[in-house]
PDB file of N, CA and C in Angstrom:
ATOM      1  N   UNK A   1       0.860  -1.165   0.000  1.00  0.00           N
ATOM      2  CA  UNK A   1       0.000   0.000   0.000  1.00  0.00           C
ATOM      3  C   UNK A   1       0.907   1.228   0.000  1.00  0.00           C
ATOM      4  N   UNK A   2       0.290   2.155  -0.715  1.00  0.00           N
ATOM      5  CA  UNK A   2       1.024   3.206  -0.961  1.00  0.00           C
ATOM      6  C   UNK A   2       0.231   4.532   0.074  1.00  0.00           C
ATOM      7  N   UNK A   3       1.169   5.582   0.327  1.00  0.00           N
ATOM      8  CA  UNK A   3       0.543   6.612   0.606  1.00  0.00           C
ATOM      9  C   UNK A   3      -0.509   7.548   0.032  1.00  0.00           C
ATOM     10  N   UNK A   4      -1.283   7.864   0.751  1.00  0.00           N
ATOM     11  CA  UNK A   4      -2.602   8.420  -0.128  1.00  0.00           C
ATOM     12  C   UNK A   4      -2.079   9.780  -0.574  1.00  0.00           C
ATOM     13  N   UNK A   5      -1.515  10.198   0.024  1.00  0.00           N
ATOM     14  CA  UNK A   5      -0.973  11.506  -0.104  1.00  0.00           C
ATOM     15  C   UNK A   5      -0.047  12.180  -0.707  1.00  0.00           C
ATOM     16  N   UNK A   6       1.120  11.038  -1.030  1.00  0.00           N
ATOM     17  CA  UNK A   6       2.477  10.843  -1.755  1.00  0.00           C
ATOM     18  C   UNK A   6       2.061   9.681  -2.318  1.00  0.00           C
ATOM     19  N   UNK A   7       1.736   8.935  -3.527  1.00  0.00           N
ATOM     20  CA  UNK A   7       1.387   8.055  -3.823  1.00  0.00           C
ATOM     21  C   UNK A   7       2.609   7.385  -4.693  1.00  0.00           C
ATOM     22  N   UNK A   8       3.800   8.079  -4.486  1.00  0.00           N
ATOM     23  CA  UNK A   8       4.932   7.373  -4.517  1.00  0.00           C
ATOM     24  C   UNK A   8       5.564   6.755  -3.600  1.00  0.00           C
ATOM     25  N   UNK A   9       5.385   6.967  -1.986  1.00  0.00           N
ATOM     26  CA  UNK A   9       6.449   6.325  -1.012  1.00  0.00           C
ATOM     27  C   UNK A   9       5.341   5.576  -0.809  1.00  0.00           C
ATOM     28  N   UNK A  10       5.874   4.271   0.199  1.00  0.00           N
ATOM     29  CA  UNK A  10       5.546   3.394   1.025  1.00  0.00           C
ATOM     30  C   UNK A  10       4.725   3.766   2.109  1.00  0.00           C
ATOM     31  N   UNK A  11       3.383   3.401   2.408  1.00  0.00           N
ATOM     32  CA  UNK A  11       2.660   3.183   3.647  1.00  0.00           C
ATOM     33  C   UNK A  11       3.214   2.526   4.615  1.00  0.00           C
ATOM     34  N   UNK A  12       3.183   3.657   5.952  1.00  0.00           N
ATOM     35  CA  UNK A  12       3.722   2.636   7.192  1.00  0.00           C
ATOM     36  C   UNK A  12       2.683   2.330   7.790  1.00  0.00           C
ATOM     37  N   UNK A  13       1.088   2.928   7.939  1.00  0.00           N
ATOM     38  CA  UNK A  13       0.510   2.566   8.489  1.00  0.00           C
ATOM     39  C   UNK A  13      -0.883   3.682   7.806  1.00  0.00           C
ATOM     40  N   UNK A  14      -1.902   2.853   8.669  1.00  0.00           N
ATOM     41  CA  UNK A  14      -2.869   4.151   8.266  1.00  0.00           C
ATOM     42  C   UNK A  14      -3.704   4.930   9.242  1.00  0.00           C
ATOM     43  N   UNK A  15      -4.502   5.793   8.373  1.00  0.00           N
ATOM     44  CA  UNK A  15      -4.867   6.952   9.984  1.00  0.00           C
ATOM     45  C   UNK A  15      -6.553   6.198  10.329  1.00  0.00           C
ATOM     46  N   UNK A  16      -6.086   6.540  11.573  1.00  0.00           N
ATOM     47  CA  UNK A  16      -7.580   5.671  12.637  1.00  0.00           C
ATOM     48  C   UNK A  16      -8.719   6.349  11.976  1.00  0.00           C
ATOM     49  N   UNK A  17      -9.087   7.370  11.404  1.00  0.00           N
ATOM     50  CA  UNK A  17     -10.113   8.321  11.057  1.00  0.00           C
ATOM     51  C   UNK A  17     -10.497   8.136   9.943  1.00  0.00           C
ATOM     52  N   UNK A  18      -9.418   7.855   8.788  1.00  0.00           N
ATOM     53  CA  UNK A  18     -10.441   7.847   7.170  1.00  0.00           C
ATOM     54  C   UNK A  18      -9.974   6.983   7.100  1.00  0.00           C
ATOM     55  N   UNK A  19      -8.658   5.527   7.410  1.00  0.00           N
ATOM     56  CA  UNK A  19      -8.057   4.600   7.229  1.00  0.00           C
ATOM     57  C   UNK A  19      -7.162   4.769   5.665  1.00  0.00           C
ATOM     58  N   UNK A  20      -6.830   5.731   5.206  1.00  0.00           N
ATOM     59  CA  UNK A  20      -6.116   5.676   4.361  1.00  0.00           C
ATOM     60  C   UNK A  20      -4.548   5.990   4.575  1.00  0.00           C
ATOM     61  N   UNK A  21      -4.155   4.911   3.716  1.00  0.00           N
ATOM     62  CA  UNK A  21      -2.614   4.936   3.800  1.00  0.00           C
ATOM     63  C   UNK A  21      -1.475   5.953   4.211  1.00  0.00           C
ATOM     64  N   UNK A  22      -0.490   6.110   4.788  1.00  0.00           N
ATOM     65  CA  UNK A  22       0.272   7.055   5.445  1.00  0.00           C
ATOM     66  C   UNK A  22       1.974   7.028   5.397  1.00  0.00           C
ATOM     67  N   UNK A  23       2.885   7.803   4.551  1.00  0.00           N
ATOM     68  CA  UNK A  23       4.134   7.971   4.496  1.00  0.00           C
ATOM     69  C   UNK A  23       4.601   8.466   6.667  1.00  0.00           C
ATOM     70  N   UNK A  24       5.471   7.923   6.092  1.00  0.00           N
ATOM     71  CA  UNK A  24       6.337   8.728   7.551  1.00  0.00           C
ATOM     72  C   UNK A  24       6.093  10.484   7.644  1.00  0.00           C
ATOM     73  N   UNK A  25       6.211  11.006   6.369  1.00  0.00           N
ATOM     74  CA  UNK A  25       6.021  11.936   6.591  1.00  0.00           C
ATOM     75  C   UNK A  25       4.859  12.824   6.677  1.00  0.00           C
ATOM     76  N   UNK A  26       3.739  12.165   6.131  1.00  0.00           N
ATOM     77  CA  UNK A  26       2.159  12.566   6.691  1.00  0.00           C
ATOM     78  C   UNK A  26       1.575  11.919   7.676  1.00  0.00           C
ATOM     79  N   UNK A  27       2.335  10.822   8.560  1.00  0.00           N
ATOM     80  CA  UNK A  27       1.989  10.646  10.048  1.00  0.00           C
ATOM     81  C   UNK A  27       1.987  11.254  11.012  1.00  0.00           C
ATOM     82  N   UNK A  28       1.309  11.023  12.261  1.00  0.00           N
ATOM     83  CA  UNK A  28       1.180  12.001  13.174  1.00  0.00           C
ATOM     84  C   UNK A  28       0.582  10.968  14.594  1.00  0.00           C
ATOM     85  N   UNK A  29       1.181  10.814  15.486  1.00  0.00           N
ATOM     86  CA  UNK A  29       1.251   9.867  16.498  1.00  0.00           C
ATOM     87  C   UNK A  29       0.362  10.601  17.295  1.00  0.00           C
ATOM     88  N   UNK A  30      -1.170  10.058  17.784  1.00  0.00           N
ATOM     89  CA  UNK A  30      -1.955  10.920  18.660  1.00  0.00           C
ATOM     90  C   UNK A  30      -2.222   9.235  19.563  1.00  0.00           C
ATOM     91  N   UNK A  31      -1.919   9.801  21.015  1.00  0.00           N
ATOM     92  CA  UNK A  31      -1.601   8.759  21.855  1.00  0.00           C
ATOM     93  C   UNK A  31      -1.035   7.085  21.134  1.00  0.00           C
ATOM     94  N   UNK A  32      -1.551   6.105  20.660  1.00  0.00           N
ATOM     95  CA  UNK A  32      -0.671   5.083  20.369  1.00  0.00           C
ATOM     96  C   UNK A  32      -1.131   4.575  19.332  1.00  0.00           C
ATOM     97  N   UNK A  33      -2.300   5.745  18.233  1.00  0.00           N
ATOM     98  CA  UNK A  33      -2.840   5.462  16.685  1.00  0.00           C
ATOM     99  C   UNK A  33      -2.334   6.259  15.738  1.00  0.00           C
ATOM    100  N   UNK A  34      -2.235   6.068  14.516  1.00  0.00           N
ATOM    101  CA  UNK A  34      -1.734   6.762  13.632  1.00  0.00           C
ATOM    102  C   UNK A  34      -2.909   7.978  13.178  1.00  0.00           C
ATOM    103  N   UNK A  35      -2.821   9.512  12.297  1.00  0.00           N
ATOM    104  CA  UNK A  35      -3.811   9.697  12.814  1.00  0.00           C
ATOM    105  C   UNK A  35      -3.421  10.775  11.055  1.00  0.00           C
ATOM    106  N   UNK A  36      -3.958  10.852  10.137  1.00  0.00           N
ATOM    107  CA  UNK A  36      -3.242  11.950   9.264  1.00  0.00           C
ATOM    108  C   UNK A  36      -2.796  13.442   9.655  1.00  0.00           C
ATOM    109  N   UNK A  37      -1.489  13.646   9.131  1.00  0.00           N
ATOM    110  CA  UNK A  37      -0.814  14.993  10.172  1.00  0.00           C
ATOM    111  C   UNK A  37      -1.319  16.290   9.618  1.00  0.00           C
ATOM    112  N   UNK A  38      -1.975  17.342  10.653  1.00  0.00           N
ATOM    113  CA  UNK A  38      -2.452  18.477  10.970  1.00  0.00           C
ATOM    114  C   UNK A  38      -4.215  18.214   9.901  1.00  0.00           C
ATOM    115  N   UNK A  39      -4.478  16.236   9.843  1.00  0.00           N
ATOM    116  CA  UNK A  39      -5.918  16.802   9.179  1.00  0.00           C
ATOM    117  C   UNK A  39      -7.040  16.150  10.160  1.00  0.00           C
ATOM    118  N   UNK A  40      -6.633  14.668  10.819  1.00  0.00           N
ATOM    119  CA  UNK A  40      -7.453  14.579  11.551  1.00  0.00           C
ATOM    120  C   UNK A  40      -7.048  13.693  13.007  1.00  0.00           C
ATOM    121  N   UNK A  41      -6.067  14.556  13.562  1.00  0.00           N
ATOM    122  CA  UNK A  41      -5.691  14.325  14.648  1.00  0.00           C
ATOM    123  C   UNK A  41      -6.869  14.336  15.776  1.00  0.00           C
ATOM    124  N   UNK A  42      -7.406  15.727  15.497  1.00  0.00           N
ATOM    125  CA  UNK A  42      -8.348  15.779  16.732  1.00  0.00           C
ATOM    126  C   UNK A  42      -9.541  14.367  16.411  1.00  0.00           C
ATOM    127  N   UNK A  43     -10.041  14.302  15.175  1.00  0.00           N
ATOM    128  CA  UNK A  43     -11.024  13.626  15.230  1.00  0.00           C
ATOM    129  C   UNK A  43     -10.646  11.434  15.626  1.00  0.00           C
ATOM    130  N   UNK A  44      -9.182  11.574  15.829  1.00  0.00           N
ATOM    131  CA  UNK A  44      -8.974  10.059  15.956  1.00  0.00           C
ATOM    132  C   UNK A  44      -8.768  10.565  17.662  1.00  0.00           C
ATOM    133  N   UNK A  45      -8.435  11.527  17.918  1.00  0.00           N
ATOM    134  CA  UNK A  45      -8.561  11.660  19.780  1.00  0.00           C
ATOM    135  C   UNK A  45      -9.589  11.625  20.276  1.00  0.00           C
ATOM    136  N   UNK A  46     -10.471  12.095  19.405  1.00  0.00           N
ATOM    137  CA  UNK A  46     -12.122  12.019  19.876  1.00  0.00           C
ATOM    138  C   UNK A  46     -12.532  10.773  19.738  1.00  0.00           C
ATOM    139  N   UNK A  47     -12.136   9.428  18.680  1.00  0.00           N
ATOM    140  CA  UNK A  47     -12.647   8.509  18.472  1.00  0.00           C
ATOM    141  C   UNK A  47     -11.785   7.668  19.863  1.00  0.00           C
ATOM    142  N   UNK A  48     -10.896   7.740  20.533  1.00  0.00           N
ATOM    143  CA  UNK A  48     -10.472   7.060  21.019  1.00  0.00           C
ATOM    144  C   UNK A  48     -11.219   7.380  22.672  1.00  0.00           C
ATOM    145  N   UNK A  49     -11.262   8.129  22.997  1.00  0.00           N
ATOM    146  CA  UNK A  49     -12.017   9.142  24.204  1.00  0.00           C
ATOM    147  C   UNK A  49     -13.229   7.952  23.819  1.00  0.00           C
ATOM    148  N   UNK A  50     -14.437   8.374  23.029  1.00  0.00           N
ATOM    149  CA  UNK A  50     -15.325   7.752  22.945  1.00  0.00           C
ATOM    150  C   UNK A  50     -15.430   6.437  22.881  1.00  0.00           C
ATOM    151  N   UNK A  51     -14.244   6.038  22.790  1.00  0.00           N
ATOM    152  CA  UNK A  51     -14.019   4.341  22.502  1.00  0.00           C
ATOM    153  C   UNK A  51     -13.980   4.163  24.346  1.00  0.00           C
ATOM    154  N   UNK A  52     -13.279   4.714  24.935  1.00  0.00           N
ATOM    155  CA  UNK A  52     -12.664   4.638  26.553  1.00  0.00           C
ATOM    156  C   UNK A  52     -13.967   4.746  27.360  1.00  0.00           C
ATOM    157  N   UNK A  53     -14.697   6.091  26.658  1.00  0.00           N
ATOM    158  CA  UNK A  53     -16.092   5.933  27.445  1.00  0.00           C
ATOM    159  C   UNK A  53     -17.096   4.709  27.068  1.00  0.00           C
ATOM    160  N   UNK A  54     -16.991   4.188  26.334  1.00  0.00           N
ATOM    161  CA  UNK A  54     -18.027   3.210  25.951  1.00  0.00           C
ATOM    162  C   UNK A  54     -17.541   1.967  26.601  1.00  0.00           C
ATOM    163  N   UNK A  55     -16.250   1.985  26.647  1.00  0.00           N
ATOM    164  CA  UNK A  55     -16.033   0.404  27.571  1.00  0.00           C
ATOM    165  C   UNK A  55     -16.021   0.414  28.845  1.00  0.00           C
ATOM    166  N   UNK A  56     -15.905   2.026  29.571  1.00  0.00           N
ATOM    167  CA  UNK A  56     -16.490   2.709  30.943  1.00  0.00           C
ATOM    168  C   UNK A  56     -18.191   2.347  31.471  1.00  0.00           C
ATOM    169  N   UNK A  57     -18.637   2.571  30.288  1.00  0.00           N
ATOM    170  CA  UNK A  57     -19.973   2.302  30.761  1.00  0.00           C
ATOM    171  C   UNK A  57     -20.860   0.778  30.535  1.00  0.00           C
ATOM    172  N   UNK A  58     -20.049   0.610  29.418  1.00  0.00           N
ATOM    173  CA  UNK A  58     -20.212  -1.243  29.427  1.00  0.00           C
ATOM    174  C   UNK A  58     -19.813  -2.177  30.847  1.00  0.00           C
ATOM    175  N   UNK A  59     -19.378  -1.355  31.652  1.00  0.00           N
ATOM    176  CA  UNK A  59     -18.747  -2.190  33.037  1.00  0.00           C
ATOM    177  C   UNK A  59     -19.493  -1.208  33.792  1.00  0.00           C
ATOM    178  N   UNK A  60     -20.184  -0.449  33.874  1.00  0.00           N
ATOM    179  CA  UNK A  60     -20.831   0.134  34.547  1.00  0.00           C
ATOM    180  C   UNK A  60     -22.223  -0.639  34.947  1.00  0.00           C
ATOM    181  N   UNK A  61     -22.687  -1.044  33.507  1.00  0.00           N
ATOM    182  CA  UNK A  61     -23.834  -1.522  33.155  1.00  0.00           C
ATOM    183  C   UNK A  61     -23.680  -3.213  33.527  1.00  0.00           C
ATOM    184  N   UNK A  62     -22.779  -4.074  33.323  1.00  0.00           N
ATOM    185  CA  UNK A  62     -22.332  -5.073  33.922  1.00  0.00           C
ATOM    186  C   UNK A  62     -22.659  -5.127  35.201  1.00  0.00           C
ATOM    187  N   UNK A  63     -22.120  -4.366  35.808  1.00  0.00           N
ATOM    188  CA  UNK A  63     -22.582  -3.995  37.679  1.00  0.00           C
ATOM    189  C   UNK A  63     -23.734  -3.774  38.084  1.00  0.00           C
ATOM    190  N   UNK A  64     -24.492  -2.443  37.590  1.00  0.00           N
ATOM    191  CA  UNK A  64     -25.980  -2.564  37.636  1.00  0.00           C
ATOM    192  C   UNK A  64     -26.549  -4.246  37.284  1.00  0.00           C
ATOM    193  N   UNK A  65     -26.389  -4.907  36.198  1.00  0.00           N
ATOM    194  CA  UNK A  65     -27.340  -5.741  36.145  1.00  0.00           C
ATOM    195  C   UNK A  65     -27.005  -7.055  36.894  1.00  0.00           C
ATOM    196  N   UNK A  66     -25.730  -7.164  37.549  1.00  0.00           N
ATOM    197  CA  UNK A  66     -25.364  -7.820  38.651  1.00  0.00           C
ATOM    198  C   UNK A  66     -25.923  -7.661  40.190  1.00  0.00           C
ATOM    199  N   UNK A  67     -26.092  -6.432  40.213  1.00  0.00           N
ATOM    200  CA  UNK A  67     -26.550  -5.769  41.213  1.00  0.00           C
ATOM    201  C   UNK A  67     -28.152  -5.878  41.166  1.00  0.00           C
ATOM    202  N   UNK A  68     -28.861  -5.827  40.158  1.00  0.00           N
ATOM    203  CA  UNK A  68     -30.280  -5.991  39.737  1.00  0.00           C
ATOM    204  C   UNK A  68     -30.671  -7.551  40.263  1.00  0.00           C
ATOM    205  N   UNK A  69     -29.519  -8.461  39.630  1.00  0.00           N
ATOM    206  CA  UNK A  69     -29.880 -10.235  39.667  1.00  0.00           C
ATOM    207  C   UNK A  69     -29.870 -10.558  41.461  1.00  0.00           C
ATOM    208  N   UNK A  70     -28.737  -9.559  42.179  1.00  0.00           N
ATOM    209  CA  UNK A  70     -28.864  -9.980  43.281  1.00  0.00           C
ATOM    210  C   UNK A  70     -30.146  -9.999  43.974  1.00  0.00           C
ATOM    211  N   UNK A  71     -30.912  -8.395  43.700  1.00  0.00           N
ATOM    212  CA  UNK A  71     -32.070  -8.134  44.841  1.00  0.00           C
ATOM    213  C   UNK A  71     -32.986  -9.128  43.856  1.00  0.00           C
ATOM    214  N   UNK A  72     -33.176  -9.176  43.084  1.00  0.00           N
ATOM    215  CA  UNK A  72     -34.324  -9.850  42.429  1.00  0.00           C
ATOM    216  C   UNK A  72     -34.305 -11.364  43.003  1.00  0.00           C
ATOM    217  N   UNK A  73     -33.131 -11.929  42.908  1.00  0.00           N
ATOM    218  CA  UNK A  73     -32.804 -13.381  43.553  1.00  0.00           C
ATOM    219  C   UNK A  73     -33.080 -13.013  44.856  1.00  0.00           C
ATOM    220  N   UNK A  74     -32.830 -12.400  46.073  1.00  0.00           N
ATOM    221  CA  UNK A  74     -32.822 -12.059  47.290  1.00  0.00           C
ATOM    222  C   UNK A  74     -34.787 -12.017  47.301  1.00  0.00           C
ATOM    223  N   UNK A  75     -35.216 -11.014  46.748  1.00  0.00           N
ATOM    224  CA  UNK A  75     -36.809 -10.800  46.464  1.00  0.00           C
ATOM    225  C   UNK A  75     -37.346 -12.400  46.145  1.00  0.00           C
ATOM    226  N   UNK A  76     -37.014 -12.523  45.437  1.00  0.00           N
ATOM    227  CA  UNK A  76     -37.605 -13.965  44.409  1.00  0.00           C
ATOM    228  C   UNK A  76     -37.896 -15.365  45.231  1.00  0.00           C
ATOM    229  N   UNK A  77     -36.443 -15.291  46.665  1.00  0.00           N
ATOM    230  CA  UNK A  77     -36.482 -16.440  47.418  1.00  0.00           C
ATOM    231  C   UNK A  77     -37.168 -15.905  48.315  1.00  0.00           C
ATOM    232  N   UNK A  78     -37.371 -14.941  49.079  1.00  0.00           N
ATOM    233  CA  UNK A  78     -38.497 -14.741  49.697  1.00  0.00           C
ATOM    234  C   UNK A  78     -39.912 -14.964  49.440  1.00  0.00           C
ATOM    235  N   UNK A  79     -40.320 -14.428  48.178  1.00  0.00           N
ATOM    236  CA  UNK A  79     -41.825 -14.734  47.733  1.00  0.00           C
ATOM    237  C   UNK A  79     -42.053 -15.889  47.957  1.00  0.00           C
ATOM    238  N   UNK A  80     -41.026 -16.571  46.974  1.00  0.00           N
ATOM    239  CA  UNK A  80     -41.474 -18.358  46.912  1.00  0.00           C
ATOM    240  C   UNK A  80     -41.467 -19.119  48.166  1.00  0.00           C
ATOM    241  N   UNK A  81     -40.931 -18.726  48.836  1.00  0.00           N
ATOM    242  CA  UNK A  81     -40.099 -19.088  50.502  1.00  0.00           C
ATOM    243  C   UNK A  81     -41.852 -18.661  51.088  1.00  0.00           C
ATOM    244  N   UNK A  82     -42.027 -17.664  51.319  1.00  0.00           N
ATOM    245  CA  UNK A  82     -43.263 -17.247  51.795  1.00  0.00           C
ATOM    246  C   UNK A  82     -44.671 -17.934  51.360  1.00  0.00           C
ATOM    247  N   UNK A  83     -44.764 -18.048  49.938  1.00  0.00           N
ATOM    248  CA  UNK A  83     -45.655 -18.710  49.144  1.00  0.00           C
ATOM    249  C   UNK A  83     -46.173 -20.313  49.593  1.00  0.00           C
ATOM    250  N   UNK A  84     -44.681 -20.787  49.699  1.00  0.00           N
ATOM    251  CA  UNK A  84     -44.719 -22.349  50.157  1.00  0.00           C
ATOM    252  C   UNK A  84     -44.690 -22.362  51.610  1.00  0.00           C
ATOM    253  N   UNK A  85     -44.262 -21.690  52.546  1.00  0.00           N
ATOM    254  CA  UNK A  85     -44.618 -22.009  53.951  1.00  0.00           C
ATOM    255  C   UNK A  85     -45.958 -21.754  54.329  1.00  0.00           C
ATOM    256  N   UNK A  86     -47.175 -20.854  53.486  1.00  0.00           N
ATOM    257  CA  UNK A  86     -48.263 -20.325  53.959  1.00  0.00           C
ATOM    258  C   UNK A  86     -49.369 -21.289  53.059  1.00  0.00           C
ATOM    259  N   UNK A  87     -48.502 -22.271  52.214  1.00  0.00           N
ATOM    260  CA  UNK A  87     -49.643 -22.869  50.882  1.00  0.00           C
ATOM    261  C   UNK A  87     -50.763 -23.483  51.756  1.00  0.00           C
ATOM    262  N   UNK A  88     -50.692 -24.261  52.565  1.00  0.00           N
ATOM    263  CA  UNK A  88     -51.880 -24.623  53.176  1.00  0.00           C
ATOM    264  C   UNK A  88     -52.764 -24.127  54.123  1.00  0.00           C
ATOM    265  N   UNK A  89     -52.119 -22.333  54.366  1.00  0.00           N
ATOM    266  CA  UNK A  89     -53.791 -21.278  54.847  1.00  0.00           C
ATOM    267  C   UNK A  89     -53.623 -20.935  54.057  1.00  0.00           C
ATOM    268  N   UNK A  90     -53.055 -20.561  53.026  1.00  0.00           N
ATOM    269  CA  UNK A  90     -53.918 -19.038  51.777  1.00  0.00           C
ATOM    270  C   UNK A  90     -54.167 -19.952  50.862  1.00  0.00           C
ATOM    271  N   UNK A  91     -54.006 -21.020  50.584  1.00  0.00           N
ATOM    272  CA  UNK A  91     -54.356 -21.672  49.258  1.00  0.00           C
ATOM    273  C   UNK A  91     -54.018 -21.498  48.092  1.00  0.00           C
ATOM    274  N   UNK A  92     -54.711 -20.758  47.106  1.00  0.00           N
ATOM    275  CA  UNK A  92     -54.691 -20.053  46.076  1.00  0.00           C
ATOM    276  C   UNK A  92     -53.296 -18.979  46.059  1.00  0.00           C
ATOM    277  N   UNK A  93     -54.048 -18.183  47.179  1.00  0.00           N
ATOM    278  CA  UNK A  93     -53.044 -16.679  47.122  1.00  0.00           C
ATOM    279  C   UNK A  93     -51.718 -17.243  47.347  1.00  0.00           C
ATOM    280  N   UNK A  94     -51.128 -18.384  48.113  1.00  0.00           N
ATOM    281  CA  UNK A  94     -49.729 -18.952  48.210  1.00  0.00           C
ATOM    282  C   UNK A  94     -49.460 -18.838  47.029  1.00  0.00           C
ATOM    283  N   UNK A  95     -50.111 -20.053  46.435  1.00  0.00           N
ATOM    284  CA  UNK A  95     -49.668 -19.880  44.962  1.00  0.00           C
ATOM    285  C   UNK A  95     -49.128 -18.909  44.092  1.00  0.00           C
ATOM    286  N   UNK A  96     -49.804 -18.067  44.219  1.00  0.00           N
ATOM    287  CA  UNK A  96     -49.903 -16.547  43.492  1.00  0.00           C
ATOM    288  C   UNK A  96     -48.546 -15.658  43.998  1.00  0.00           C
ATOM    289  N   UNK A  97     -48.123 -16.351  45.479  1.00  0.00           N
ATOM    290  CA  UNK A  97     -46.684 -15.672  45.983  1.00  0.00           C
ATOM    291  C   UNK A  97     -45.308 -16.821  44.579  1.00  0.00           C
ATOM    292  N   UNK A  98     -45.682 -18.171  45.133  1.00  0.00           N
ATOM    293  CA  UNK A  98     -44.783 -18.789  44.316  1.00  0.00           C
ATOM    294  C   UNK A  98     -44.328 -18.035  43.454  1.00  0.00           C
ATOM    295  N   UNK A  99     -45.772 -18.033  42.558  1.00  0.00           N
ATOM    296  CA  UNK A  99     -45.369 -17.978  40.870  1.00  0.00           C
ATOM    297  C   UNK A  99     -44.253 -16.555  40.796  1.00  0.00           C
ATOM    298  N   UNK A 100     -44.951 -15.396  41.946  1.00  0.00           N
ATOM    299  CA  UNK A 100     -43.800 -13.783  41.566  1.00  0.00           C
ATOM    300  C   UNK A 100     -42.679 -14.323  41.983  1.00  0.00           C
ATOM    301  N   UNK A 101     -42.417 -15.309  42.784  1.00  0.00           N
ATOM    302  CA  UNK A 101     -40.827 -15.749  43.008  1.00  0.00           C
ATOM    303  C   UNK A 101     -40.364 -16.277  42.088  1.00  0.00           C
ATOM    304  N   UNK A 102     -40.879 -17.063  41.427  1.00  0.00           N
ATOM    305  CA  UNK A 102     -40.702 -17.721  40.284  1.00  0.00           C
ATOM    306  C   UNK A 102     -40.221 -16.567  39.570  1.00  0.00           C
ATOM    307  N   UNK A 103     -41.244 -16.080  39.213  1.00  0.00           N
ATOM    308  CA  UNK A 103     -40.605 -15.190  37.715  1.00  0.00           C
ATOM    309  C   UNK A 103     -39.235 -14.065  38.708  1.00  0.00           C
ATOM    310  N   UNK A 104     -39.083 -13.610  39.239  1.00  0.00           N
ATOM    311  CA  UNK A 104     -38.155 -13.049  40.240  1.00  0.00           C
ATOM    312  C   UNK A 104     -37.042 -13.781  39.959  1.00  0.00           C
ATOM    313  N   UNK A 105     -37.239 -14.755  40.401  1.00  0.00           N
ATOM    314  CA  UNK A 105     -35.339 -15.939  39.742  1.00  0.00           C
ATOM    315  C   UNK A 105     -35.489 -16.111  38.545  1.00  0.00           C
ATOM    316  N   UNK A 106     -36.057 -16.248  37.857  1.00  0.00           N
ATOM    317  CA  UNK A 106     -36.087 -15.688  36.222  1.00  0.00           C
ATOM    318  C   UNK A 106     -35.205 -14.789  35.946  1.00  0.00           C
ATOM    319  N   UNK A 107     -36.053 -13.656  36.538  1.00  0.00           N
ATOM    320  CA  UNK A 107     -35.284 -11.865  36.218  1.00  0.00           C
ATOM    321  C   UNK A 107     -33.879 -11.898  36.923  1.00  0.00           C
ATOM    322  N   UNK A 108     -33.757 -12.745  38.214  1.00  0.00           N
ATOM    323  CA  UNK A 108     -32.311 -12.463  38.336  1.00  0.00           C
ATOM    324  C   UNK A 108     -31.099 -13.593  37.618  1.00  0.00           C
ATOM    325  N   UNK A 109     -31.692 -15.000  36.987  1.00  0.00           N
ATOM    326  CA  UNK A 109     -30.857 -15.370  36.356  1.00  0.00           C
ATOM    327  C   UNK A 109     -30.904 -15.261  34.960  1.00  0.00           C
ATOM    328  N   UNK A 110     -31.373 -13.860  34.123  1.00  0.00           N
ATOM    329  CA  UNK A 110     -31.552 -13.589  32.871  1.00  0.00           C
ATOM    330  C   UNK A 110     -30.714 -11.927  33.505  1.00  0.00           C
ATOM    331  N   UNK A 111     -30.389 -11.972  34.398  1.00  0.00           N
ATOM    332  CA  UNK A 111     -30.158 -10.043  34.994  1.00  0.00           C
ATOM    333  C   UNK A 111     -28.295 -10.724  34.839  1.00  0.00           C
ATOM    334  N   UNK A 112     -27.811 -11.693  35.493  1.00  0.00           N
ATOM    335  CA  UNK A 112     -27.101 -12.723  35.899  1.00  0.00           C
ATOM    336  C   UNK A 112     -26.583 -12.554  34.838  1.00  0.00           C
ATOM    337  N   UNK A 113     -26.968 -13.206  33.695  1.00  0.00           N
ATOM    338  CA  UNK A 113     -26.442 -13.887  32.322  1.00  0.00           C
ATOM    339  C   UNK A 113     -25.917 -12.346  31.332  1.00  0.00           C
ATOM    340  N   UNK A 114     -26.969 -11.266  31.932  1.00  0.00           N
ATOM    341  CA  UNK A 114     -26.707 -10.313  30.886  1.00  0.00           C
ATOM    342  C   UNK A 114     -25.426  -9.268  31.581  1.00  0.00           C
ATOM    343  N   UNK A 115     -25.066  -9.439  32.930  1.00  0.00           N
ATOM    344  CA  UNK A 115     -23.947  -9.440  33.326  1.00  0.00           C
ATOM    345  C   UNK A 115     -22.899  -9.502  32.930  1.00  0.00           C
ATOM    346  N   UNK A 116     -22.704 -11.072  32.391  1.00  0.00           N
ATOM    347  CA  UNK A 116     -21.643 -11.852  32.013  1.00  0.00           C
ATOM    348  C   UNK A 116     -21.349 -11.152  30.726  1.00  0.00           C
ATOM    349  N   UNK A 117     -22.197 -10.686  29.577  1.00  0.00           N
ATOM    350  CA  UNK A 117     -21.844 -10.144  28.325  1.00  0.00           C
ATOM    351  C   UNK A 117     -20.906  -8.635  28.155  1.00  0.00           C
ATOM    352  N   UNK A 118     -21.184  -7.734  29.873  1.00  0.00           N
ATOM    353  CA  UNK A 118     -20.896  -7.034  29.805  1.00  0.00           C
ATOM    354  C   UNK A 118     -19.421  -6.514  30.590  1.00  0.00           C
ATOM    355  N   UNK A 119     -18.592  -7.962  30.483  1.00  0.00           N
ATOM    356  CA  UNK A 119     -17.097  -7.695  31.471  1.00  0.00           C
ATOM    357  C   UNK A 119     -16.122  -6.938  30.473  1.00  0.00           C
TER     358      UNK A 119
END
C-alpha cells in the first residue's frame, strides 16, 4: 500500500479516522494510533475518548445488572419461601406468591447472564 498523499512512497501505516494509507512523513502519532498529520488528529482523539467511554460504561452496566440479579434473587427467594410455607392457609393466594418468586429468579438469572456479556 502506498501513501494516499504521496502516492509514490511506502505506507507505514494508516490513519484511525479515514483509514487511508500514510508515508512517515504525513503521520502524526496521537496517543498510540496513527492519525493523518495536521488533518485529523483531533477527530482520531475524539474517536479514542469515545471508545474509553463506551467500555467505561459497558462495566458500569455489567454492575448494575449484577446488582439488579442480586435483589431480584434475594426478592424472588423470599416470595417463593413465603408462598410455600403459607400454601396450606392461603391456598390459592400462596400460589400466586410462588409464581412472583418464580418469575423473580427468572429476572435475576436472565439479569445474571446479561452481566456476564458485559465484562
Amino acid at each position: 500500500m502506498n501513501c494516499f498523499y504521496h502516492p509514490d512512497r511506502p505506507a507505514v501505516g494508516s490513519c484511525k479516522h479515514c483509514q487511508r494509507g500514510l508515508c512517515t512523513e504525513c503521520t502524526a502519532l496521537v496517543e498510540d494510533v496513527l492519525a493523518c498529520k495536521d488533518r485529523h488528529e483531533g477527530q482520531a482523539r475524539a474517536e479514542l475518548q469515545l471508545t474509553a467511554r463506551s467500555l467505561f460504561q459497558s462495566q458500569r452496566m455489567g454492575a448494575a445488572y449484577l446488582r439488579n440479579a442480586i435483589f431480584y434473587g434475594l426478592v424472588g427467594v423470599l416470595f417463593a419461601g413465603f408462598g410455600w410455607m403459607q400454601l396450606r392457609f392461603l391456598g390459592l393466594q400462596a400460589v400466586f406468591f410462588i409464581l412472583i418468586g418464580a418469575f423473580l429468579l427468572y429476572a435475576a438469572i436472565a439479569n445474571y447472564l446479561e452481566s456476564r456479556k458485559h465484562k
